[in-house]
C-alpha atoms as a PDB file:
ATOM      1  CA  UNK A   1      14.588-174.455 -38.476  1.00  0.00           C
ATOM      2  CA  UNK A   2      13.372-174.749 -42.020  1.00  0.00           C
ATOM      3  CA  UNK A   3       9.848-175.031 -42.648  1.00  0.00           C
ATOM      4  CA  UNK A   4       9.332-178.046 -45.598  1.00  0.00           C
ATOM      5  CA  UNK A   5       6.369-179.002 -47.391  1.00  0.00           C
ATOM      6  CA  UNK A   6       6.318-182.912 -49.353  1.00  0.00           C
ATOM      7  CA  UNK A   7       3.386-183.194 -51.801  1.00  0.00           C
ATOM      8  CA  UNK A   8       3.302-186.815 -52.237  1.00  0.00           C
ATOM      9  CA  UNK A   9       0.506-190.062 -52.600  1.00  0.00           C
ATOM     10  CA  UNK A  10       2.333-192.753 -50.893  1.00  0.00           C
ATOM     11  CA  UNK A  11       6.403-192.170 -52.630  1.00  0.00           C
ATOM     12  CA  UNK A  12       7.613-192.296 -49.027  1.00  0.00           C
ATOM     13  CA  UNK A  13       9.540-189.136 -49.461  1.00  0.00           C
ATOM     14  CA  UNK A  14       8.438-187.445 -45.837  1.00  0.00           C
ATOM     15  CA  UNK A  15       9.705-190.885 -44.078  1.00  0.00           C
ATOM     16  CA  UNK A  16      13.137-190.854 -46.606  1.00  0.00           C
ATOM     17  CA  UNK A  17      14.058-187.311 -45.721  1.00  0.00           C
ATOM     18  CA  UNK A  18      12.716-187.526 -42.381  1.00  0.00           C
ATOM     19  CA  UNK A  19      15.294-190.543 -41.707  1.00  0.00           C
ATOM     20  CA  UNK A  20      18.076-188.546 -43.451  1.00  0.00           C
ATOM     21  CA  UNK A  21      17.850-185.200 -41.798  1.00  0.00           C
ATOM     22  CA  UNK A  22      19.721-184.135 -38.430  1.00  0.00           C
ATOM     23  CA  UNK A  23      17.280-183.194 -35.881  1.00  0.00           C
ATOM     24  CA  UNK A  24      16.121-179.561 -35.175  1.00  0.00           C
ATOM     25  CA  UNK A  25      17.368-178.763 -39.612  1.00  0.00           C
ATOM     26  CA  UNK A  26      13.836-178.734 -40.464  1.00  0.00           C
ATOM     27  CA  UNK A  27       9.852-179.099 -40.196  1.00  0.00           C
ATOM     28  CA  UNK A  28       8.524-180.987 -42.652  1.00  0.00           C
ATOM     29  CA  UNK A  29       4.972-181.197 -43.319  1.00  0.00           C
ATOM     30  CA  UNK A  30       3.388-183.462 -45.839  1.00  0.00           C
ATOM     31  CA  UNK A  31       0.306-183.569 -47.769  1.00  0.00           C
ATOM     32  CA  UNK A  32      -1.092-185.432 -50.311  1.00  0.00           C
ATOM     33  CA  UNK A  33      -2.917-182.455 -51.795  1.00  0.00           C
ATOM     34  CA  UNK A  34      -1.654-178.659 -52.194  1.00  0.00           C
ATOM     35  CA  UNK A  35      -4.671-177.099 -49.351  1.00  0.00           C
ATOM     36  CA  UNK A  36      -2.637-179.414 -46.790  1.00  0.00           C
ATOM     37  CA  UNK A  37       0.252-177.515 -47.191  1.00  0.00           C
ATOM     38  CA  UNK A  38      -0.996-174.231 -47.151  1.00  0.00           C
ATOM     39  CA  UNK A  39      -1.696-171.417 -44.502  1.00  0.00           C
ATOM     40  CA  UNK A  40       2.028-170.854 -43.432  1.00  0.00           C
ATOM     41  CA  UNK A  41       4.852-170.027 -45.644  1.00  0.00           C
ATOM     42  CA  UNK A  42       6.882-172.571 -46.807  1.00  0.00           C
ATOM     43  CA  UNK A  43      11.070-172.273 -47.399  1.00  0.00           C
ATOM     44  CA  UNK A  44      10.521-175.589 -49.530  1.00  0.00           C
ATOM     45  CA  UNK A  45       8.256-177.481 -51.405  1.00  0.00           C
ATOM     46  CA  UNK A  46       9.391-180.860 -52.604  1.00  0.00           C
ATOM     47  CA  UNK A  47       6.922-182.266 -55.070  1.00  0.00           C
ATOM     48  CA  UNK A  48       6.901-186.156 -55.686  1.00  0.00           C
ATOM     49  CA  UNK A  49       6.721-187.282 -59.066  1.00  0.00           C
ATOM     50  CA  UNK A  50       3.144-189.297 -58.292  1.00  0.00           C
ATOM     51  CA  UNK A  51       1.918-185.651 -56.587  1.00  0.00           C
ATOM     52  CA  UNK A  52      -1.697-184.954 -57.822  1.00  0.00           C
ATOM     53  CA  UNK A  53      -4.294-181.599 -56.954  1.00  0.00           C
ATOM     54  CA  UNK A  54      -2.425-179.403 -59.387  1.00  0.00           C
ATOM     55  CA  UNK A  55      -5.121-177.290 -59.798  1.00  0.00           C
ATOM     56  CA  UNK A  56      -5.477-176.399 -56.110  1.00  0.00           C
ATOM     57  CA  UNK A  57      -1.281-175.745 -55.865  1.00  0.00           C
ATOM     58  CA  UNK A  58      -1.293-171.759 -56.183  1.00  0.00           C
ATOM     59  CA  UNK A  59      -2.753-171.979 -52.598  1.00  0.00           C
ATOM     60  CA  UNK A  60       0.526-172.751 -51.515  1.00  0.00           C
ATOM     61  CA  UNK A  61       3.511-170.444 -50.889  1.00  0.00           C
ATOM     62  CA  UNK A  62       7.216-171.426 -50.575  1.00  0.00           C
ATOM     63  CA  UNK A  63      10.430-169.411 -51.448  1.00  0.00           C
ATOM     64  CA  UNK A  64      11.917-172.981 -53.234  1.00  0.00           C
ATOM     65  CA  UNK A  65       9.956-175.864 -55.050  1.00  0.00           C
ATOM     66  CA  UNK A  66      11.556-178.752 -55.935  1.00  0.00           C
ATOM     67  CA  UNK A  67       9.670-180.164 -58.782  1.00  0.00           C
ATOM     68  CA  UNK A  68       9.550-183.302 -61.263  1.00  0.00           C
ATOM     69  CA  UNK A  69      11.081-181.779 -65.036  1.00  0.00           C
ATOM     70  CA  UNK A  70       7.677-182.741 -66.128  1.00  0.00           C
ATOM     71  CA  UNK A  71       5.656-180.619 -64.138  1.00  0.00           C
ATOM     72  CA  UNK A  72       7.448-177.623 -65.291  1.00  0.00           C
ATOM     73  CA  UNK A  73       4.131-175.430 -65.491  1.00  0.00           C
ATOM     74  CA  UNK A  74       2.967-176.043 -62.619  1.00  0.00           C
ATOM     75  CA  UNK A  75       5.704-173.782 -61.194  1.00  0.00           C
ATOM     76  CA  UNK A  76       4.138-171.185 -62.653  1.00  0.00           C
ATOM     77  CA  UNK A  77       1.154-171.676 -60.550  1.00  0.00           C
ATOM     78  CA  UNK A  78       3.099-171.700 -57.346  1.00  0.00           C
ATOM     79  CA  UNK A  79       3.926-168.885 -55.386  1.00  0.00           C
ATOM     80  CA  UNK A  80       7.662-169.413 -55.641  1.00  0.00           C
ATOM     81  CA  UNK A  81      11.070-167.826 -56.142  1.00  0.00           C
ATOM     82  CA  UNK A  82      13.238-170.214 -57.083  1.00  0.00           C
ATOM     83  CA  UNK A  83      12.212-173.549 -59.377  1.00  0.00           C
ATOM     84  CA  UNK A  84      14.663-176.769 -58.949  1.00  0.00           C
ATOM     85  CA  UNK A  85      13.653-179.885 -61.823  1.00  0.00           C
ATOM     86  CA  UNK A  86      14.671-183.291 -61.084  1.00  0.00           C
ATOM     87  CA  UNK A  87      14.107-185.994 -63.575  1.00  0.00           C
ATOM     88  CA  UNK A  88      15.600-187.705 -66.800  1.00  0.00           C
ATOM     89  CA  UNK A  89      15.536-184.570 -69.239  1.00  0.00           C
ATOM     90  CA  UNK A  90      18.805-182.875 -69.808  1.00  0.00           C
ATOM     91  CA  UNK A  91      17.463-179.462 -68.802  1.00  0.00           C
ATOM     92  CA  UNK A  92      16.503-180.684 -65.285  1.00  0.00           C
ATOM     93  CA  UNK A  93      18.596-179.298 -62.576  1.00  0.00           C
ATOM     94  CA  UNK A  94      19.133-182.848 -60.688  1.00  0.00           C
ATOM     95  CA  UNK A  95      19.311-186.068 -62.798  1.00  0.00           C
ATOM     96  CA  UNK A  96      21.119-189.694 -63.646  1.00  0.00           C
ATOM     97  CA  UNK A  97      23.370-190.198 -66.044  1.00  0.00           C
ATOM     98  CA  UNK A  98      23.965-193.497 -64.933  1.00  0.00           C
ATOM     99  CA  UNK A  99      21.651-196.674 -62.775  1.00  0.00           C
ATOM    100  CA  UNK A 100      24.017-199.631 -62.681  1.00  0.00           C
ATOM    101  CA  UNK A 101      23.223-202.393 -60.234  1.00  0.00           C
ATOM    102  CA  UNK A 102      23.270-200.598 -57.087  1.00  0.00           C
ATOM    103  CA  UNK A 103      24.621-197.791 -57.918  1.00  0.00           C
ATOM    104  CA  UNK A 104      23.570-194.415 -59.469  1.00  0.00           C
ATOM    105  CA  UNK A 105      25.492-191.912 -60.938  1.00  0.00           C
ATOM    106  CA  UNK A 106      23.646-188.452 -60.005  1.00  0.00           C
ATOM    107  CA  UNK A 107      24.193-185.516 -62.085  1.00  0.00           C
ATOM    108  CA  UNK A 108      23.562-181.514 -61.095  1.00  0.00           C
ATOM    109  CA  UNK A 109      23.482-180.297 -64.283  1.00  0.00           C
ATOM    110  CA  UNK A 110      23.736-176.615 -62.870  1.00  0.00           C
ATOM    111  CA  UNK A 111      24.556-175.048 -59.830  1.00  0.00           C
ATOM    112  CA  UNK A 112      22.016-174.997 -56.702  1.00  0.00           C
ATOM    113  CA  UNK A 113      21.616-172.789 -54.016  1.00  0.00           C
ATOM    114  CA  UNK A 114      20.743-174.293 -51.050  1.00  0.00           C
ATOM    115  CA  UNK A 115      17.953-172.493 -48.546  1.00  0.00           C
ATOM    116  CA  UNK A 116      21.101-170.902 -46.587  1.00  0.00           C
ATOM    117  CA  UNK A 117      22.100-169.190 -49.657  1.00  0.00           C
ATOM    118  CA  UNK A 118      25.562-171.750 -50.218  1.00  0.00           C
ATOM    119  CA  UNK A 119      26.124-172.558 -53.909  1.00  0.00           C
ATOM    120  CA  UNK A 120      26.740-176.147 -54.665  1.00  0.00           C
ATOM    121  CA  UNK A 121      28.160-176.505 -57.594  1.00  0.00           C
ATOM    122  CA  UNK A 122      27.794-178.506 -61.054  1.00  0.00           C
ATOM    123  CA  UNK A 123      29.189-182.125 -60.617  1.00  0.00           C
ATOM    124  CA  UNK A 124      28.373-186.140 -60.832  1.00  0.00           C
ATOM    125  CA  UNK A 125      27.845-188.103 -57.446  1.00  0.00           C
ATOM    126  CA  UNK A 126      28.219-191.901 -57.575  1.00  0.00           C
ATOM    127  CA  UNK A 127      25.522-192.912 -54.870  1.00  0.00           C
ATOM    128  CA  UNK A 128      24.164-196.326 -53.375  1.00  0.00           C
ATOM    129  CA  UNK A 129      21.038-196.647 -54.745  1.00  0.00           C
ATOM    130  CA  UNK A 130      18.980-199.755 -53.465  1.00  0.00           C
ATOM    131  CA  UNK A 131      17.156-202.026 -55.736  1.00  0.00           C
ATOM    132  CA  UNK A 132      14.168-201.950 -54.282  1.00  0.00           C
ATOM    133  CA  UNK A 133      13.726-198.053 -54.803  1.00  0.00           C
ATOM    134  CA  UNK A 134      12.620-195.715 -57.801  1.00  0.00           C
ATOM    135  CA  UNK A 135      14.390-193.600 -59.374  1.00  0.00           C
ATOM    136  CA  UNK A 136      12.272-190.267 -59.271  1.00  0.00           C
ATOM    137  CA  UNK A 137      11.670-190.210 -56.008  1.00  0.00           C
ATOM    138  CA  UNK A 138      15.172-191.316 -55.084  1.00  0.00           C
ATOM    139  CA  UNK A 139      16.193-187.654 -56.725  1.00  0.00           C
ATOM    140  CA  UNK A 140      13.304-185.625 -55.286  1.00  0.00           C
ATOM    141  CA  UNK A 141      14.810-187.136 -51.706  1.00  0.00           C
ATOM    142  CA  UNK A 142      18.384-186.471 -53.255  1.00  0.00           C
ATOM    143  CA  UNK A 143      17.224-182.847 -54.022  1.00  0.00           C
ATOM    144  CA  UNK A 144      15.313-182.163 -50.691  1.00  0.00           C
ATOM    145  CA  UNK A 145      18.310-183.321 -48.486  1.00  0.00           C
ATOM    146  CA  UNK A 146      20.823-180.878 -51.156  1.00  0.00           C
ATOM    147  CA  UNK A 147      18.716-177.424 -50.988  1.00  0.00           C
ATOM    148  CA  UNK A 148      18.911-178.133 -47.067  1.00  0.00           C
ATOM    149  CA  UNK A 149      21.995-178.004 -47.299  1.00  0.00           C
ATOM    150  CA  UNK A 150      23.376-181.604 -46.831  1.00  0.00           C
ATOM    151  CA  UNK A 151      26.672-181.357 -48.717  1.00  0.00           C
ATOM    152  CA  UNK A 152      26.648-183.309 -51.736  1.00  0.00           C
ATOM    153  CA  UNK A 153      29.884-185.733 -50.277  1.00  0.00           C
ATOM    154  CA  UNK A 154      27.798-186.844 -46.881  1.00  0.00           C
ATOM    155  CA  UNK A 155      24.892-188.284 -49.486  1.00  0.00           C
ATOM    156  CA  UNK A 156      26.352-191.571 -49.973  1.00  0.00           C
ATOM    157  CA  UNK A 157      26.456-192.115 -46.369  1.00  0.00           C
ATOM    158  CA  UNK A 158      23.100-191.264 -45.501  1.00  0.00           C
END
């Protein structure tokens, strides 16, 4: 069982993955500050967009972090080995090339490797995306439920 970590405010990422996941894939833990998730060694960190306490995040240790683009130094400050960037820059990892109604068109820009070690590669996934939702945190859910290994063709029915 993997251990997970979700920094968030109030993004709903722990209740989207949560809801997503089979049972018995992982643990998640969430905090809304970096000491919550600290003390045991995490396999992933998946840091909402809105995530705050920056300062306080080299207290926590996790093999992958799964990070907005914009927060790209604060992987530095983690205790990481592998960085994964989600957002609307073309050197992110996980991005949109498209939003149309409700649909999105989700881009891996590279390949990933998932916490077992597979290798998902490059592509473009054409995903519901509901109306109601953001799109940052709709990736950072997209990304969690991908380095867990959720192959990229069971997304859209999740």
């Amino acid at each position: 069982m993997h251990q997970v970590g979700i920094w968030e405010q109030d993004e709903g990422l722990y209740e989207a993955v949560r809801r997503r996941i089979s049972p018995g894939l992982a643990r998640l833990r969430s905090g809304r500050h970096p000491a919550e998730l600290a003390g045991e060694p995490l396999e992933l960190l998946a840091i909402a967009p809105g995530a705050t306490g920056w300062a306080g995040a080299g207290v926590v240790e996790c093999r992958t972090v799964l990070l907005p683009g914009s927060a790209g130094p604060l992987a530095r400050a983690l205790r990481t080995g592998q960085a994964v960037s989600y957002g609307t820059s073309p050197k992110d990892t996980l991005t949109f090339s498209s939003l149309e109604g409700r649909q999105i068109c989700l881009a891996l820009q590279r390949e990933l490797v998932t916490l077992e070690g597979t290798v998902v590669e490059q592509q473009e996934l054409v995903l519901p995306f509901p109306l109601e939702e953001s799109p940052l945190p709709f990736l950072a859910v997209a990304g969690t439920l991908l380095l867990l290994g959720v192959p990229p063709e069971e997304l859209g029915r999740l």
